[in-house]
N, C-alpha and C. Protein backbone atom coordinates (compact mmCIF):
# COMPACT_ATOMS: atom_id res chain seq x y z
N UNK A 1 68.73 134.70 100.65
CA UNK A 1 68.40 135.58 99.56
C UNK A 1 66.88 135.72 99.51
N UNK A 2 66.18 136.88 99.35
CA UNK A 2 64.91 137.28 99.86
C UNK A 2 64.67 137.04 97.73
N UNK A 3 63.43 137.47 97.99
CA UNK A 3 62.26 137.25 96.93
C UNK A 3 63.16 138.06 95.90
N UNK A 4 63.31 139.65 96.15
CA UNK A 4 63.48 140.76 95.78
C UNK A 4 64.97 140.55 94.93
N UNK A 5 65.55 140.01 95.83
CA UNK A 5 67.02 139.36 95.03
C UNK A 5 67.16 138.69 93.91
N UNK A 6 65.97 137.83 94.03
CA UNK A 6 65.78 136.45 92.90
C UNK A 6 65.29 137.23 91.65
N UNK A 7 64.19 138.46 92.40
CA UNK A 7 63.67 138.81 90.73
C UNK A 7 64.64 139.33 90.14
N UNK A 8 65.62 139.87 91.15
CA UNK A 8 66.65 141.04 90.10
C UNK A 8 67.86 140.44 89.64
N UNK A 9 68.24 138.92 89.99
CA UNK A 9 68.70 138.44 89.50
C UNK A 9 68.01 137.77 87.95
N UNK A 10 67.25 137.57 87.95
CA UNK A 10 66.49 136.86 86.75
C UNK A 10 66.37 138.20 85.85
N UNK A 11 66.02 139.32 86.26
CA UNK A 11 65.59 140.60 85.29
C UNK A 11 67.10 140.86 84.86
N UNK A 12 68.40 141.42 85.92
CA UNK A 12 69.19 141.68 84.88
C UNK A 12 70.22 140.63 85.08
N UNK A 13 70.16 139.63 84.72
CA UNK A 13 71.40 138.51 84.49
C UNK A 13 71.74 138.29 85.82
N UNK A 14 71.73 138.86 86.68
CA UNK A 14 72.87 138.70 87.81
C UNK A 14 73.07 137.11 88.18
N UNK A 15 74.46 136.17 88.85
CA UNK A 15 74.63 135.42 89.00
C UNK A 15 75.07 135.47 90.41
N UNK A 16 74.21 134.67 91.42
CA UNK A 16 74.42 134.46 92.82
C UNK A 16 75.95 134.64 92.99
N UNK A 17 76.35 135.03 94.23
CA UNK A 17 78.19 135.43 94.47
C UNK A 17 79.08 134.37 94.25
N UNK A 18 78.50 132.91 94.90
CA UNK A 18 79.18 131.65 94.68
C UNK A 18 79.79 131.33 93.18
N UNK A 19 78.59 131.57 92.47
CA UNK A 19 78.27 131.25 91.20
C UNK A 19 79.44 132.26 90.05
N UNK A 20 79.34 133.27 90.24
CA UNK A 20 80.38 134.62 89.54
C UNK A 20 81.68 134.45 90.07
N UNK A 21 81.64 133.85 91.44
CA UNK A 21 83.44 134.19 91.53
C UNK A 21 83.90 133.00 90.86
N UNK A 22 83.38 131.54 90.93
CA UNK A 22 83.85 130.69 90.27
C UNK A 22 84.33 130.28 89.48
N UNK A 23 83.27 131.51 88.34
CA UNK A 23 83.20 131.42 86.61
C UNK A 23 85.22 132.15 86.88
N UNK A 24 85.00 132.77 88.22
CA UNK A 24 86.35 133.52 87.36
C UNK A 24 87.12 133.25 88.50
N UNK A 25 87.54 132.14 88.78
CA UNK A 25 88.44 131.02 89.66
C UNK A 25 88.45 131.76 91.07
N UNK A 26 87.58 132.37 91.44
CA UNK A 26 87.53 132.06 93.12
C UNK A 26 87.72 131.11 93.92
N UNK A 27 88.41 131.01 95.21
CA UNK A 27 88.58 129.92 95.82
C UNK A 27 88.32 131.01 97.30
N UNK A 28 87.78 130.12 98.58
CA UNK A 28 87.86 130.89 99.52
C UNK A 28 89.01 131.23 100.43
N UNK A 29 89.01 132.14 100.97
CA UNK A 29 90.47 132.43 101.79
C UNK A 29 90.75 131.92 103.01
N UNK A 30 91.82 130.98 102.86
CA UNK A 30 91.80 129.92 104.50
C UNK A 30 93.34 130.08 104.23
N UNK A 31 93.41 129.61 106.22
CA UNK A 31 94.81 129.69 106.27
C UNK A 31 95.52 128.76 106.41
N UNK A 32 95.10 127.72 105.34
CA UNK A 32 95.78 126.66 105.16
C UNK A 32 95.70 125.81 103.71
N UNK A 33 96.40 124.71 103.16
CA UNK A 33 96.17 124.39 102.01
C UNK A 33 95.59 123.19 102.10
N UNK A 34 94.50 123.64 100.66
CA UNK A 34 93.79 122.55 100.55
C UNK A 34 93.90 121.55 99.14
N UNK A 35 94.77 120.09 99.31
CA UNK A 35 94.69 119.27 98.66
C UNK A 35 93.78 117.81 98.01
N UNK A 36 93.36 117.62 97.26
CA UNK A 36 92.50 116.90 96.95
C UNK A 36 93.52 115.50 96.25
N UNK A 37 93.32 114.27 97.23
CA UNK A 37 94.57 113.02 96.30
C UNK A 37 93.15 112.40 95.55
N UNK A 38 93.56 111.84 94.30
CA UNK A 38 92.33 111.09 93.97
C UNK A 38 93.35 109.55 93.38
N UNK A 39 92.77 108.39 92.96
CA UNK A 39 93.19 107.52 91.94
C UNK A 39 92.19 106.84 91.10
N UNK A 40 92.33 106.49 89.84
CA UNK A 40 91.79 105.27 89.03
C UNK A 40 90.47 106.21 88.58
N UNK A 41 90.40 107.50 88.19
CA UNK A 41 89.54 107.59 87.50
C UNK A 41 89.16 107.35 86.19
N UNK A 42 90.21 106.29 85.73
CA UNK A 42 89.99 105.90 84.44
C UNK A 42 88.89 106.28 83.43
N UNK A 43 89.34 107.48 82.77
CA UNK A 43 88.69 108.20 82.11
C UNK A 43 87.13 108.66 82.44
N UNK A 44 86.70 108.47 83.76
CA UNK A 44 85.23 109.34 83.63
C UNK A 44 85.86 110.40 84.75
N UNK A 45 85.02 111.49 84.60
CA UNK A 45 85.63 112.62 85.06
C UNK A 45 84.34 113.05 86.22
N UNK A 46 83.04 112.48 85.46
CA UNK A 46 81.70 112.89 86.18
C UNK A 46 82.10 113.21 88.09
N UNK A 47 82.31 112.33 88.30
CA UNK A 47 82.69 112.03 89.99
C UNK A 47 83.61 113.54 90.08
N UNK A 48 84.65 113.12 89.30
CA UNK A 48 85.55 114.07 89.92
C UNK A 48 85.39 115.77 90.00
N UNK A 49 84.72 115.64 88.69
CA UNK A 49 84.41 117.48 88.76
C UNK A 49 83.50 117.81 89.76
N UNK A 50 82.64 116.90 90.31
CA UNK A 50 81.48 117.15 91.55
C UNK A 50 82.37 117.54 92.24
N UNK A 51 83.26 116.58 93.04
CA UNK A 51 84.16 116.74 94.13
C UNK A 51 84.85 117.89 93.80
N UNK A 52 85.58 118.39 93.31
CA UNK A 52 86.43 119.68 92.38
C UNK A 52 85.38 120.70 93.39
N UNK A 53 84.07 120.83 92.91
CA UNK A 53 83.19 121.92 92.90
C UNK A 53 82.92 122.09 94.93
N UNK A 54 83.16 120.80 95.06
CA UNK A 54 82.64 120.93 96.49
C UNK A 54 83.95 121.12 97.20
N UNK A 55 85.39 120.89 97.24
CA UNK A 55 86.25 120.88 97.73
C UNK A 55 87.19 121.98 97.38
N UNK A 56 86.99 122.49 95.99
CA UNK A 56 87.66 123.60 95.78
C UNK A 56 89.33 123.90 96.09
N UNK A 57 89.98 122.40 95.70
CA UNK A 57 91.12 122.29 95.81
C UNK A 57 91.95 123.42 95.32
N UNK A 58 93.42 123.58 96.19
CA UNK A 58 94.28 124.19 95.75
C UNK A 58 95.40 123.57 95.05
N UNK A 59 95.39 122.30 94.72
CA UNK A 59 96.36 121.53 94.53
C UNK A 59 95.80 120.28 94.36
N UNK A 60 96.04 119.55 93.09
CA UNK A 60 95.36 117.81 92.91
C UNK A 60 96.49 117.32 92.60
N UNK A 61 96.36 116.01 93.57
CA UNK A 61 97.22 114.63 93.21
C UNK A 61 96.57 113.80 92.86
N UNK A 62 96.95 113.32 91.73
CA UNK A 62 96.13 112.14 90.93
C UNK A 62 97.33 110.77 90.82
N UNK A 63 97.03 109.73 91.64
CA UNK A 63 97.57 108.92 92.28
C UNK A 63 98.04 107.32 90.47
N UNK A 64 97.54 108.22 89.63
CA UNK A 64 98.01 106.96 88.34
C UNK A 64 95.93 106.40 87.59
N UNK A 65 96.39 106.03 86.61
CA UNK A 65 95.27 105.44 85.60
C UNK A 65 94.03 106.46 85.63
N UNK A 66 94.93 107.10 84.85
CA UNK A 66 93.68 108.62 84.55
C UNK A 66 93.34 108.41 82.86
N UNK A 67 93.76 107.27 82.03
CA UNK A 67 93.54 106.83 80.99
C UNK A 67 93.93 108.20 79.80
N UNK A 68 94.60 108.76 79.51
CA UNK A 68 94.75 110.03 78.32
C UNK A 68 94.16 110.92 78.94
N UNK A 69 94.12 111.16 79.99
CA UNK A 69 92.84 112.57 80.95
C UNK A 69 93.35 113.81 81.26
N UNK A 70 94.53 113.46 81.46
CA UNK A 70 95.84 114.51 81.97
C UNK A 70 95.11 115.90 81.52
N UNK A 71 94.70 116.50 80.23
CA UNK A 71 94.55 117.39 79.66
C UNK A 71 93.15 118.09 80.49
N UNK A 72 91.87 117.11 80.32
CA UNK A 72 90.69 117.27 80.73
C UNK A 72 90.64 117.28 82.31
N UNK A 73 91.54 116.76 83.20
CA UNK A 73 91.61 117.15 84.60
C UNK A 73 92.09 117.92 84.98
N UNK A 74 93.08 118.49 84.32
CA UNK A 74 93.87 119.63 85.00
C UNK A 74 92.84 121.06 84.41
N UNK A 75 91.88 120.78 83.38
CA UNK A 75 91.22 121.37 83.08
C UNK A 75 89.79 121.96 83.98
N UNK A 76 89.43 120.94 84.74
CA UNK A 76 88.46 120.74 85.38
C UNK A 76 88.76 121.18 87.16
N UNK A 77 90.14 120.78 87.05
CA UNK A 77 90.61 120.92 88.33
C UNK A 77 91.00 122.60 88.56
N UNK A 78 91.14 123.24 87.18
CA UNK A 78 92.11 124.47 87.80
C UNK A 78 92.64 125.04 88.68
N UNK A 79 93.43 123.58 88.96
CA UNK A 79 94.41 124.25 89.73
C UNK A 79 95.82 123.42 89.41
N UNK A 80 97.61 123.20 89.87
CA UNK A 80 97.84 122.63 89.95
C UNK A 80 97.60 120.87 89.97
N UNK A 81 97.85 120.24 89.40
CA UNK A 81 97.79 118.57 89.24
C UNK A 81 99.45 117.69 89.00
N UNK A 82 99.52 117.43 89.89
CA UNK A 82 100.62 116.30 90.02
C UNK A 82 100.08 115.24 89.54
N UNK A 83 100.84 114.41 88.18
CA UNK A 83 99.97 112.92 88.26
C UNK A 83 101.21 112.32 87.96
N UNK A 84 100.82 110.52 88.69
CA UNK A 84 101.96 109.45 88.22
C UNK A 84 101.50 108.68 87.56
N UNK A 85 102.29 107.94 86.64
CA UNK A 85 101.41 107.03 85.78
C UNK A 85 101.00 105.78 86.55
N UNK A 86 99.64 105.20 85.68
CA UNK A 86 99.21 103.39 86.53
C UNK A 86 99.42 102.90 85.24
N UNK A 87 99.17 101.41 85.83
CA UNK A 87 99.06 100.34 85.10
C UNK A 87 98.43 100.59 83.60
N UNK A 88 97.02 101.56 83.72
CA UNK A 88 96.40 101.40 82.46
C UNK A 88 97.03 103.09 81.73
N UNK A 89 97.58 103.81 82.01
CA UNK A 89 98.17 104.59 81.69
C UNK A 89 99.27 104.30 80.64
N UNK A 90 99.32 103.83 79.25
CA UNK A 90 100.12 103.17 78.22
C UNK A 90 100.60 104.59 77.57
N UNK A 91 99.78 105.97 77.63
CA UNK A 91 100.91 106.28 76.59
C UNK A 91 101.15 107.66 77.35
N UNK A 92 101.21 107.90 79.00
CA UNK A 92 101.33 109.22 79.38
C UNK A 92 102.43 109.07 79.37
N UNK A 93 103.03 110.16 79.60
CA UNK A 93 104.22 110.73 79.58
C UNK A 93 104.93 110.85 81.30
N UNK A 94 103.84 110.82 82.39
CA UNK A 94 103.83 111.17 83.37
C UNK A 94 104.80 109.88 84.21
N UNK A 95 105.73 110.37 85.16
CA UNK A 95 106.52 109.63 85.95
C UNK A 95 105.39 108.29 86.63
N UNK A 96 106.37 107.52 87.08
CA UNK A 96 105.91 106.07 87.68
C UNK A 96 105.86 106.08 88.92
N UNK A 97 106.82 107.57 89.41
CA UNK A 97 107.01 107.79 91.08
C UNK A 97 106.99 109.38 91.16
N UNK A 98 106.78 110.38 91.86
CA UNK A 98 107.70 111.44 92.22
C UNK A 98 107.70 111.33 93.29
N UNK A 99 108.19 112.82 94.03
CA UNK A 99 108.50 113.07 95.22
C UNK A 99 107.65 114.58 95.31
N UNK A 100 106.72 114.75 96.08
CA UNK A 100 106.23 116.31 96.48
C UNK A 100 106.72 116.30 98.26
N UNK A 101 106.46 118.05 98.19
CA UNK A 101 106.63 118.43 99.52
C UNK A 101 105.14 118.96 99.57
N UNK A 102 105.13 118.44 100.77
CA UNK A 102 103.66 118.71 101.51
C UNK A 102 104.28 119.30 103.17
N UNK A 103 103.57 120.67 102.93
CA UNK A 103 103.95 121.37 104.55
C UNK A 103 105.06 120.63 104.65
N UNK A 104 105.61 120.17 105.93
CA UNK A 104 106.84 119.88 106.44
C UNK A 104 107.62 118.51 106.28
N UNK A 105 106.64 117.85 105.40
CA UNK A 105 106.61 116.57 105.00
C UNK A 105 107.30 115.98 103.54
N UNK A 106 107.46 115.38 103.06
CA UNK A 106 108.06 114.82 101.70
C UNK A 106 106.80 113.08 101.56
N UNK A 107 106.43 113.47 100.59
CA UNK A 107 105.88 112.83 100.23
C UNK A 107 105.87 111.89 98.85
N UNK A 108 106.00 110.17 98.96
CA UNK A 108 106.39 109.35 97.30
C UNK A 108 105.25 109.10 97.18
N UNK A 109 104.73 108.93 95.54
CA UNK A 109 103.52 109.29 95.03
C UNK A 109 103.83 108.24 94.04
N UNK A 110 102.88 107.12 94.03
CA UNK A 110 103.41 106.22 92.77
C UNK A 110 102.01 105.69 92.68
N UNK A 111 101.92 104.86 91.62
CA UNK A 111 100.28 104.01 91.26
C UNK A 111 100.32 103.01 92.39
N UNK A 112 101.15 101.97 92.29
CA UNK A 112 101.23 101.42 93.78
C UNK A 112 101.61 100.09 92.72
N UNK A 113 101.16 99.61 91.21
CA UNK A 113 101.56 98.23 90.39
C UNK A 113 102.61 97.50 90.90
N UNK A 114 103.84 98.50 90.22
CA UNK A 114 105.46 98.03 90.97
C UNK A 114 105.94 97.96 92.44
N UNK A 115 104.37 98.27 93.09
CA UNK A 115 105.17 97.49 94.70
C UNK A 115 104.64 96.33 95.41
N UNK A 116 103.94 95.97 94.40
CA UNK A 116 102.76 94.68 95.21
C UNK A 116 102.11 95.18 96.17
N UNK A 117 101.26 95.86 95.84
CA UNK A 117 100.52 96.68 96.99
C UNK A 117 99.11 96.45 97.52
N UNK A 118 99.31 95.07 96.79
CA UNK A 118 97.78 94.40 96.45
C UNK A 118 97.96 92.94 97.53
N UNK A 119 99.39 93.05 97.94
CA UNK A 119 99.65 92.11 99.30
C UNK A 119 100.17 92.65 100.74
N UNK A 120 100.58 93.75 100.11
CA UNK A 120 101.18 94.65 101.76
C UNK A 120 101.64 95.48 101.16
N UNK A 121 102.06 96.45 102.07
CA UNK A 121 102.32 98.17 101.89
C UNK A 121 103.95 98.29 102.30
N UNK A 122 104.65 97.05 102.50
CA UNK A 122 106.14 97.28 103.02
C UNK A 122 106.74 97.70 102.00
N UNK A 123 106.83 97.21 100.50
CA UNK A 123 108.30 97.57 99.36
C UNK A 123 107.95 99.05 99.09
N UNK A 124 106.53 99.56 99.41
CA UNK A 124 106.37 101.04 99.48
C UNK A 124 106.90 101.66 100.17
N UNK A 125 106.52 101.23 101.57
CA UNK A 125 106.79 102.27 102.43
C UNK A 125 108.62 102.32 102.49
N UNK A 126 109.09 100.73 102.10
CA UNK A 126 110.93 100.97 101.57
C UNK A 126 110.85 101.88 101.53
N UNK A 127 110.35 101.86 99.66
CA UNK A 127 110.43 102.71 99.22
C UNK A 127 110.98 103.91 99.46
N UNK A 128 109.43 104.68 100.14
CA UNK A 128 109.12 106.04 100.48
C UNK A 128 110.47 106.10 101.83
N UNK A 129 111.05 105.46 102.34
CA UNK A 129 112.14 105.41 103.29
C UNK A 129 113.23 105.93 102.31
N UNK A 130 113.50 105.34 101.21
CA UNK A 130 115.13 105.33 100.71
C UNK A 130 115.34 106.28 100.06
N UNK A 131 113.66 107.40 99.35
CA UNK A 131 113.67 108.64 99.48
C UNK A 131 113.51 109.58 100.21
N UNK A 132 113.51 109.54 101.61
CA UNK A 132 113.72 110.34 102.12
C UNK A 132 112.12 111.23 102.81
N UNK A 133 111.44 110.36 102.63
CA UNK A 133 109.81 110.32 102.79
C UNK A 133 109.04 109.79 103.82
N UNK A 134 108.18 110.50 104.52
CA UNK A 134 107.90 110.21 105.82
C UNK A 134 106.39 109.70 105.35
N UNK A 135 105.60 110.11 104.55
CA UNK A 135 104.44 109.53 103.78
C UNK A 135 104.77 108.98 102.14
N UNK A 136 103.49 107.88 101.99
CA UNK A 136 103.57 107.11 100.68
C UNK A 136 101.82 107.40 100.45
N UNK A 137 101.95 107.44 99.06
CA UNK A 137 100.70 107.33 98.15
C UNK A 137 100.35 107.01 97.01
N UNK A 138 99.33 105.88 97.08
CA UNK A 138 98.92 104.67 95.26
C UNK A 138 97.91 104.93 95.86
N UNK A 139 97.72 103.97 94.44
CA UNK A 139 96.08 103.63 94.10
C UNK A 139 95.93 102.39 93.62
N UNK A 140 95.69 102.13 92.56
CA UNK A 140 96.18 100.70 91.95
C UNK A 140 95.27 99.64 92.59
N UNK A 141 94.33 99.87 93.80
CA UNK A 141 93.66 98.53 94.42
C UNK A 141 92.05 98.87 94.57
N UNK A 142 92.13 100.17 94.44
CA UNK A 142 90.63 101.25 93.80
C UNK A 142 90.02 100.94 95.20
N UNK A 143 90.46 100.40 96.57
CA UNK A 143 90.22 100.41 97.60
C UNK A 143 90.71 101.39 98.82
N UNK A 144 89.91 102.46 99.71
CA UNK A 144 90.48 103.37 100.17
C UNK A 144 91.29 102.60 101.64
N UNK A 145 92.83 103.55 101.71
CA UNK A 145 93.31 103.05 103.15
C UNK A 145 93.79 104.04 103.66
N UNK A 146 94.05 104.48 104.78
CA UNK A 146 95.09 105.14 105.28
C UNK A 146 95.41 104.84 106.91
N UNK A 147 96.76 104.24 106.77
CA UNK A 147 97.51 103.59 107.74
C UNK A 147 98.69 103.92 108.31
N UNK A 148 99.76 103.31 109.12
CA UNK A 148 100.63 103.49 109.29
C UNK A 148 101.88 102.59 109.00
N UNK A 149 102.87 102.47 108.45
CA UNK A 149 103.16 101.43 108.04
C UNK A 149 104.86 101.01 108.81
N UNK A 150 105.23 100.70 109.16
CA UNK A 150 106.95 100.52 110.10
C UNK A 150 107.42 99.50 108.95
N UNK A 151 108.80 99.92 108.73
CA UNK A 151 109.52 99.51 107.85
C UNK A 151 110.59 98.41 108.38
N UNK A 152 110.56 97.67 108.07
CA UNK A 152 111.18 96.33 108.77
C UNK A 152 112.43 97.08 108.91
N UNK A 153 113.30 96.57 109.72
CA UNK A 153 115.24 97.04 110.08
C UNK A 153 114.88 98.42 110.47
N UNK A 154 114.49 99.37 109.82
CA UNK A 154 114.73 100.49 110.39
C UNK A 154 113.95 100.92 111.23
N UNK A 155 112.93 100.47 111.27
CA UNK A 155 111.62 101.03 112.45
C UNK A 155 111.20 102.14 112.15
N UNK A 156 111.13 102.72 110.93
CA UNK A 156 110.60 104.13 110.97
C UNK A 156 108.81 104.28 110.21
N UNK A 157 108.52 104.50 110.95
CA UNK A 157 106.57 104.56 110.55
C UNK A 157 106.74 105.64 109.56
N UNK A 158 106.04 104.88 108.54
CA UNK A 158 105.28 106.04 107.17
C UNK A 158 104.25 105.75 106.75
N UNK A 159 103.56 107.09 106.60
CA UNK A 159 102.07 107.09 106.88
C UNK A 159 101.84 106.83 105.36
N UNK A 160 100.60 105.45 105.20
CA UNK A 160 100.20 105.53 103.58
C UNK A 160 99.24 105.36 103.53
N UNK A 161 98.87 106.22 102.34
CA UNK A 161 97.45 106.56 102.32
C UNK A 161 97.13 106.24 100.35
N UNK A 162 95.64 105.01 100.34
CA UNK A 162 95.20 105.36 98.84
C UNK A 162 93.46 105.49 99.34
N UNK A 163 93.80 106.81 98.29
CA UNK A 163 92.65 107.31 98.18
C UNK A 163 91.25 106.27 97.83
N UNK A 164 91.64 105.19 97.21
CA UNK A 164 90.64 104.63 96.61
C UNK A 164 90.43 104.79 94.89
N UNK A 165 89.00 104.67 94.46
CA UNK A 165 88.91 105.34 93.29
C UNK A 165 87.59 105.75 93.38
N UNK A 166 87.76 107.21 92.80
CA UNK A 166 86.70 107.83 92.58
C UNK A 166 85.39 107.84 91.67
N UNK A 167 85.89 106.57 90.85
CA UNK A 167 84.90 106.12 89.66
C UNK A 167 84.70 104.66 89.65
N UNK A 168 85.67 103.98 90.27
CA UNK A 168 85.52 102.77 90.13
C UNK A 168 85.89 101.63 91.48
N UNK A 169 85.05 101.99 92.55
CA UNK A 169 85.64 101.68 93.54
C UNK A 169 85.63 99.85 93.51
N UNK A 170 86.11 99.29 94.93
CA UNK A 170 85.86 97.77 95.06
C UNK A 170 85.75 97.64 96.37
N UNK A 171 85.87 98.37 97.54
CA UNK A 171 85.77 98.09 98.14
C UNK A 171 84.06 97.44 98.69
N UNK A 172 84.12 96.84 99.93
CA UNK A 172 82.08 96.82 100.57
C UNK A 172 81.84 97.75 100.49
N UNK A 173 80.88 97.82 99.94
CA UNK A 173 79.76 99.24 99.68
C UNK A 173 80.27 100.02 98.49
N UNK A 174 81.03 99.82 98.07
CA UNK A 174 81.54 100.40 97.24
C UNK A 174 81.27 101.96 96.66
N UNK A 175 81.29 102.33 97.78
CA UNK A 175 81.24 103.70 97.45
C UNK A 175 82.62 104.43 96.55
N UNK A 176 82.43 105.74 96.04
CA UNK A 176 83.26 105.97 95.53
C UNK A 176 84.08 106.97 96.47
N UNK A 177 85.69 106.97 96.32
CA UNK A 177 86.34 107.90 97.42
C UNK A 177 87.52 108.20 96.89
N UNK A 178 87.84 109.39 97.85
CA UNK A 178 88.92 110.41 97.58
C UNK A 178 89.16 111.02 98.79
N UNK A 179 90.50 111.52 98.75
CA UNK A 179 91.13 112.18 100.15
C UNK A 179 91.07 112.96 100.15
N UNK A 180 90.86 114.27 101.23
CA UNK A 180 91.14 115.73 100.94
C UNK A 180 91.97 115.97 102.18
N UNK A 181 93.38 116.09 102.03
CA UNK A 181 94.64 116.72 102.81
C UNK A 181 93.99 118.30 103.23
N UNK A 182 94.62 118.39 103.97
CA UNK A 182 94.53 119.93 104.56
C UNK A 182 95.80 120.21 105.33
N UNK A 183 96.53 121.04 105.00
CA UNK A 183 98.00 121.57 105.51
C UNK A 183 98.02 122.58 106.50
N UNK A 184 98.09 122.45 107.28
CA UNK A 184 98.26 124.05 108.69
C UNK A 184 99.49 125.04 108.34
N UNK A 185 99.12 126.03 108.83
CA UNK A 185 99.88 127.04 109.10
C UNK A 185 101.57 126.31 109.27
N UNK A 186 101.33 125.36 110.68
CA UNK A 186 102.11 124.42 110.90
C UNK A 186 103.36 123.75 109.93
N UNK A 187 102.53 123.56 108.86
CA UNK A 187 103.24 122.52 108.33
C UNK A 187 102.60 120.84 108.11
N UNK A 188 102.10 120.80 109.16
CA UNK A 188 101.11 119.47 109.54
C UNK A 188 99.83 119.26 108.54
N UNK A 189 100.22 117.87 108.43
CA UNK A 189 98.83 117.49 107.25
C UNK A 189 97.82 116.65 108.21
N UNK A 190 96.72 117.04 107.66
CA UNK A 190 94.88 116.65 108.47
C UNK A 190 94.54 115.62 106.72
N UNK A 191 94.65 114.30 107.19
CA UNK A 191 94.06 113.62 106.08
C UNK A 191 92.63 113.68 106.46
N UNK A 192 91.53 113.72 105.15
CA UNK A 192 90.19 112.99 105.84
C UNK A 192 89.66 112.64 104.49
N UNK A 193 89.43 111.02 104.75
CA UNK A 193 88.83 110.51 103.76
C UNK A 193 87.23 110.88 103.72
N UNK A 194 87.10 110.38 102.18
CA UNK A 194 85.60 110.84 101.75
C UNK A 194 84.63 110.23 100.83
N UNK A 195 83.95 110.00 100.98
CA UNK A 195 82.82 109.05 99.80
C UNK A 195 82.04 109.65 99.39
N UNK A 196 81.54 109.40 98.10
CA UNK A 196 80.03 109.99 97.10
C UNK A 196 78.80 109.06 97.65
């Protein structure tokens, strides 16, 4: 943007293109979908609306312990928000598990409390087996993973992934993190984790 732009933006109001389509829910046009998983933002939102702005999700999964937020994220997020309840989640209303479809995939979505997930990822990935689910996703340990997990007897690998937390991490370094899925044409999901 040259000199000439800036003045005539400042003289009559104008708001850079980024800036105007936003105000009025622009998203850019790709040929694929873009999901944002987050967990444990226990009530601060700061982190998350950054990420929102830079990722420009089409779709948020909020993985449990969003503390009464439900209202103010889906607000911030405009877009779609799937959430399950966590541990510190006492008076949502929001399920303990669901089930989404992602591209060609089925995906169980739980906080991760009720599976001991804070010793291994097997009663999950059960879990995510006995529904019918080829991926699993918590939070609950505010530490980011994404692995593969084989289910004892049956041998079938399901991919699980926690985002971490975006406000309150624990891992070394403790940066803060969140996933951003990306869906192909395909059907096929591109995880790639991410830190502030």
């Amino acid at each position: 943007m040259g000199w000439l732009d800036r003045i005539e933006q400042k003289i009559l109001g104008v708001k850079p293109m980024e800036e105007a389509g936003k105000e009025a829910g622009w998203k850019p046009e790709r040929d694929y979908e873009r999901v944002l998983i987050v967990s444990d933002t226990h009530g601060r939102q700061e982190n998350f609306q950054k990420v929102v702005d830079k990722v420009m999700p089409d779709r948020v999964l909020h993985l449990g312990d969003c503390e009464r937020c439900e209202f103010e994220i889906e607000e911030i997020a405009g877009c779609p928000v799937e959430f399950v309840r966590g541990n510190c989640d006492f008076a949502s209303a929001s399920p303990n598990e669901t089930i989404v479809t992602l591209g060609r995939h089925q995906a169980f979505l739980t906080h991760g409390h009720l599976y001991e997930v804070k010793y291994n990822n097997q009663r999950l990935a059960s879990a995510a087996e006995a529904e019918g689910c080829d991926v699993a996703m918590y939070g609950h340990t505010h530490m980011p993973e994404l692995t593969t997990e084989t289910v004892r007897g049956s041998g079938k690998e399901i991919t699980v992934l926690n985002p971490g937390s975006i406000s309150q991490p624990r891992q070394p370094g403790r940066k803060p993190s969140y996933c951003v899925l990306d869906i192909d044409s395909e059907g096929e999901l591109h995880f790639y984790m991410n830190y502030l």
